[in-house]
N, C-alpha and C. Protein backbone atom coordinates (compact mmCIF):
# COMPACT_ATOMS: atom_id res chain seq x y z
N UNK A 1 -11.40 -6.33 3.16
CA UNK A 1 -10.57 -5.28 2.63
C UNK A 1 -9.29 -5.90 2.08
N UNK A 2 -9.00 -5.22 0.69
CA UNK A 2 -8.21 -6.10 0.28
C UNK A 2 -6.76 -4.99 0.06
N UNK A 3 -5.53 -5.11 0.89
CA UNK A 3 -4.55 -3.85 0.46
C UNK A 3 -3.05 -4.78 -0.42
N UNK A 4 -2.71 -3.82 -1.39
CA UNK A 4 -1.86 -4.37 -2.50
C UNK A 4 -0.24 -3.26 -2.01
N UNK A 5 0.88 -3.77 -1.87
CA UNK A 5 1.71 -2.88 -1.91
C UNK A 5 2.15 -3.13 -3.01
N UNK A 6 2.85 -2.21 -3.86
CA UNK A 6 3.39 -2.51 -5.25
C UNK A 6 4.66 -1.92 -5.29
N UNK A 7 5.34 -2.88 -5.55
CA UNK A 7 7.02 -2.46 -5.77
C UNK A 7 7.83 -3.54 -5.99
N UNK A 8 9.12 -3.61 -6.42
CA UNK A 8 10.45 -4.29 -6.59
C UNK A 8 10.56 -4.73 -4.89
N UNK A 9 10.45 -4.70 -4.01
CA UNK A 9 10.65 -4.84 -3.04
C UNK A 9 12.23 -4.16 -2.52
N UNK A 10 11.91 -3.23 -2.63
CA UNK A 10 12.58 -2.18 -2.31
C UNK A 10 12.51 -1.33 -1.06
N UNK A 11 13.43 -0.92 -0.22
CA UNK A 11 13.70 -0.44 1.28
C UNK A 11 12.10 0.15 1.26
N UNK A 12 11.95 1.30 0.52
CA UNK A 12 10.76 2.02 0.79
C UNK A 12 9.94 1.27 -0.08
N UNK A 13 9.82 0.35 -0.27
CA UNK A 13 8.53 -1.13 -0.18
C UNK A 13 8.34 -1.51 0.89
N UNK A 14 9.31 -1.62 1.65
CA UNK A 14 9.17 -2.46 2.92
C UNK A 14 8.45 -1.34 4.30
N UNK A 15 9.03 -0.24 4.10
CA UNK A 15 8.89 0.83 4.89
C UNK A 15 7.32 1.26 4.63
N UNK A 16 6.54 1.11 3.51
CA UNK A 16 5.16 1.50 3.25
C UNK A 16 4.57 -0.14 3.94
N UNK A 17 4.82 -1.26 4.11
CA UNK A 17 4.27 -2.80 4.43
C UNK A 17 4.14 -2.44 5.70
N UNK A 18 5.17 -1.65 6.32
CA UNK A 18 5.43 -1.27 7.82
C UNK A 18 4.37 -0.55 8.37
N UNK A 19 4.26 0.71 7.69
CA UNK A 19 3.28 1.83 8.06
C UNK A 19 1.35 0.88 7.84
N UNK A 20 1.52 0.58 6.99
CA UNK A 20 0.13 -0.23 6.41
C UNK A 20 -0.09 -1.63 7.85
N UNK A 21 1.16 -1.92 8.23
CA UNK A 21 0.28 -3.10 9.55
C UNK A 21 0.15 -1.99 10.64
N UNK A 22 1.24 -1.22 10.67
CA UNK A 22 0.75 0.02 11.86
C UNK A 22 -0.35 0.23 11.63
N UNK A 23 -0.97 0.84 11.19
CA UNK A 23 -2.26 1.53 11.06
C UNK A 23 -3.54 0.66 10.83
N UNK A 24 -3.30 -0.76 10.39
CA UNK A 24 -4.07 -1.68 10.32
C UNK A 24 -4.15 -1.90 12.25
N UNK A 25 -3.02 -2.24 12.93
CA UNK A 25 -3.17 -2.68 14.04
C UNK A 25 -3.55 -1.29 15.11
N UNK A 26 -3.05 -0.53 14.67
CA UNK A 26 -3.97 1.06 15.79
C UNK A 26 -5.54 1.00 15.31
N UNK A 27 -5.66 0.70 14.67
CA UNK A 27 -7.12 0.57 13.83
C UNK A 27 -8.20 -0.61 14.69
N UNK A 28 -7.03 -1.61 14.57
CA UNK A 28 -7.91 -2.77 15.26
C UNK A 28 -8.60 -3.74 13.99
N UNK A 29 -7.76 -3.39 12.66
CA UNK A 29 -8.81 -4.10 11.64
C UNK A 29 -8.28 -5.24 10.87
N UNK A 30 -8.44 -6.30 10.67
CA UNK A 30 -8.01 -7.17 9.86
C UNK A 30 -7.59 -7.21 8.51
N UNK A 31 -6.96 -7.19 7.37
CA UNK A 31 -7.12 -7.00 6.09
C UNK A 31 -6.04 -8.21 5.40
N UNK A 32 -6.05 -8.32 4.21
CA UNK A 32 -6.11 -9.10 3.65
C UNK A 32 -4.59 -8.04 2.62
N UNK A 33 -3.32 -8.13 3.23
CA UNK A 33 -2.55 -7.17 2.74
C UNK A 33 -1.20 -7.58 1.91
N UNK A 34 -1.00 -7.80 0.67
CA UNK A 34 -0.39 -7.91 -0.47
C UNK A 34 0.62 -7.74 -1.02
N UNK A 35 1.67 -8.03 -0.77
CA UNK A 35 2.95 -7.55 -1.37
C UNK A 35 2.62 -7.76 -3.20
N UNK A 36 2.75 -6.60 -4.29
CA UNK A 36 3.03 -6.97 -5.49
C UNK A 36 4.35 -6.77 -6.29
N UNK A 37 4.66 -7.66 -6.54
CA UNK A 37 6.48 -7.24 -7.29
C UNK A 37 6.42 -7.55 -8.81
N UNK A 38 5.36 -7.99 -9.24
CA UNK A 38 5.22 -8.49 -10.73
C UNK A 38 5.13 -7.60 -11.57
N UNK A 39 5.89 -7.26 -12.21
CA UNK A 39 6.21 -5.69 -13.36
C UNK A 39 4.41 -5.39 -13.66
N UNK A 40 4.04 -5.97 -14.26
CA UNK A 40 2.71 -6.52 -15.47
C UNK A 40 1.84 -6.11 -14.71
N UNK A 41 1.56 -6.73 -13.40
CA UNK A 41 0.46 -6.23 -12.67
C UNK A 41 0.86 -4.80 -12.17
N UNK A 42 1.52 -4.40 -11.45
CA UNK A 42 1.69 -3.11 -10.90
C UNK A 42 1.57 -1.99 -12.36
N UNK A 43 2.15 -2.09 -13.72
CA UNK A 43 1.65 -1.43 -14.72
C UNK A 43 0.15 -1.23 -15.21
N UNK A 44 -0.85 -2.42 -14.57
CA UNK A 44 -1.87 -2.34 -14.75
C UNK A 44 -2.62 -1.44 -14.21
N UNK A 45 -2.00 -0.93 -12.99
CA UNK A 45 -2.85 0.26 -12.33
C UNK A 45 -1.96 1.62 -12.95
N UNK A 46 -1.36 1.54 -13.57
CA UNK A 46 -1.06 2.73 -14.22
C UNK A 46 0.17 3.74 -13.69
N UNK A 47 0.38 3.20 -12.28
CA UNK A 47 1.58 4.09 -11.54
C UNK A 47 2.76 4.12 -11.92
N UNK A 48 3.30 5.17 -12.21
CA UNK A 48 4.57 5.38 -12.86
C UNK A 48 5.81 5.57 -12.03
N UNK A 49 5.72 5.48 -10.44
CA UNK A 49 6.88 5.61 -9.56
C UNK A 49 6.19 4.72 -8.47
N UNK A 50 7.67 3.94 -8.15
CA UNK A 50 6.88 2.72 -6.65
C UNK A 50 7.83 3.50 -5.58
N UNK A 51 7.10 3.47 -4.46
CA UNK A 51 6.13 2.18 -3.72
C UNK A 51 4.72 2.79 -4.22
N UNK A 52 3.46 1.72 -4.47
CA UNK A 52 2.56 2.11 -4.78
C UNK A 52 1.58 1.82 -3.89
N UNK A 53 0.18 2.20 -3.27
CA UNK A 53 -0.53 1.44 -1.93
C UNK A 53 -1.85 1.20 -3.15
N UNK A 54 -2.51 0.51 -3.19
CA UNK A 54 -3.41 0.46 -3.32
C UNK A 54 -4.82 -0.45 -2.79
N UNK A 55 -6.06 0.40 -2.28
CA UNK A 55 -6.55 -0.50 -1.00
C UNK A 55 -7.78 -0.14 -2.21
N UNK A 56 -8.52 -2.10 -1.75
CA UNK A 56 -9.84 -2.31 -2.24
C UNK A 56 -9.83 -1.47 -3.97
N UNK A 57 -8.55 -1.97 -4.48
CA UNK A 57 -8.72 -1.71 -6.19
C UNK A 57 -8.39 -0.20 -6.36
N UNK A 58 -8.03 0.81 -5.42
CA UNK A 58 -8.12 2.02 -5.64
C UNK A 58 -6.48 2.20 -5.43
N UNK A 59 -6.27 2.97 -5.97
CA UNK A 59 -4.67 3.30 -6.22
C UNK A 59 -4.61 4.87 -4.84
N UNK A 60 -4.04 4.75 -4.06
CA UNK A 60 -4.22 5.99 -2.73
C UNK A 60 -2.96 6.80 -2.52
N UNK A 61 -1.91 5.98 -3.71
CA UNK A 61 -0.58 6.69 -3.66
C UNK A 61 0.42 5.83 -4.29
N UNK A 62 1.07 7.03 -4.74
CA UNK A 62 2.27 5.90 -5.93
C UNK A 62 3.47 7.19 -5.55
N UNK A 63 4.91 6.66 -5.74
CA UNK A 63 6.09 7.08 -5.43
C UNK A 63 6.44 7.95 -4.14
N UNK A 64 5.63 7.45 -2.92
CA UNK A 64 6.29 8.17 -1.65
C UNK A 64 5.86 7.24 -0.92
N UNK A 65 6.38 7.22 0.08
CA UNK A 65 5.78 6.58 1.42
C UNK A 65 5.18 7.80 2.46
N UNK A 66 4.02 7.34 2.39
CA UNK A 66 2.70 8.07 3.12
C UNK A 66 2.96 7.59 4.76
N UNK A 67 2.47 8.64 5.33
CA UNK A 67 2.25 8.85 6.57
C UNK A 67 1.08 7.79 6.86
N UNK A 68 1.44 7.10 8.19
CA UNK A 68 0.54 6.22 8.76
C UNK A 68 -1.10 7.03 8.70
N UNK A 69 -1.05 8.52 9.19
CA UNK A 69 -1.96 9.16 9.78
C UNK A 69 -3.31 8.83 8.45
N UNK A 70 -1.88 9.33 7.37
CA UNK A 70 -3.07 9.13 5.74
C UNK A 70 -3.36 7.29 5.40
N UNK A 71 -2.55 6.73 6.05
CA UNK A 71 -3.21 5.39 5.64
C UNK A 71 -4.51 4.89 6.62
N UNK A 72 -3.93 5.67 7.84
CA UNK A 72 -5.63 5.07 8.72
C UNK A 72 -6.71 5.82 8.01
N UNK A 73 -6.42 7.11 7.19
CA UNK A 73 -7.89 7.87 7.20
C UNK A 73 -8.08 6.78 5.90
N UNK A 74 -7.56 6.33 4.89
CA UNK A 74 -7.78 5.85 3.33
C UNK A 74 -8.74 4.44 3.86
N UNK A 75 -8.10 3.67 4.87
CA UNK A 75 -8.02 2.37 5.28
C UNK A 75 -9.95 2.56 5.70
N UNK A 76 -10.15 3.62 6.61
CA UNK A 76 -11.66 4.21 7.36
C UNK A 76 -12.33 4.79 6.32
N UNK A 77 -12.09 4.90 5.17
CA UNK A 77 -12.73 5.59 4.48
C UNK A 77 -14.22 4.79 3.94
């Protein structure tokens, strides 16, 4: 599983990196999890407000920081 955070690295960049190992570690699951700050790539998925999550190529949320609860269900999906 491959998870991408996308942002400037910005407070609520850091605050979505946070929620994403929470829920990785209540989970019990290993992943392979990404900070992206490179303008170019994060435009490539098309999101127009950061922080952006995107797990295994799929974009699951762009301009809020999501609730742990919604990253374990995206993460199990």
């Amino acid at each position: 599983m491959k998870i991408e955070i996308l942002g400037p690295g910005c407070p609520k960049c850091g605050e979505v990196e946070k929620r994403v190992k929470s829920a990785l570690a209540e989970l019990n699951i290993v992943a392979d999890c990404e900070k992206v700050t490179d303008i170019k790539k994060m435009m490539s998925y098309g999101i127009l407000a950061t922080p952006g999550l995107v797990i295994n190529g799929e974009i699951k949320c762009a301009g809020r920081i999501p609730r742990v609860e919604d990253i374990k269900g995206w993460i199990s999906e």
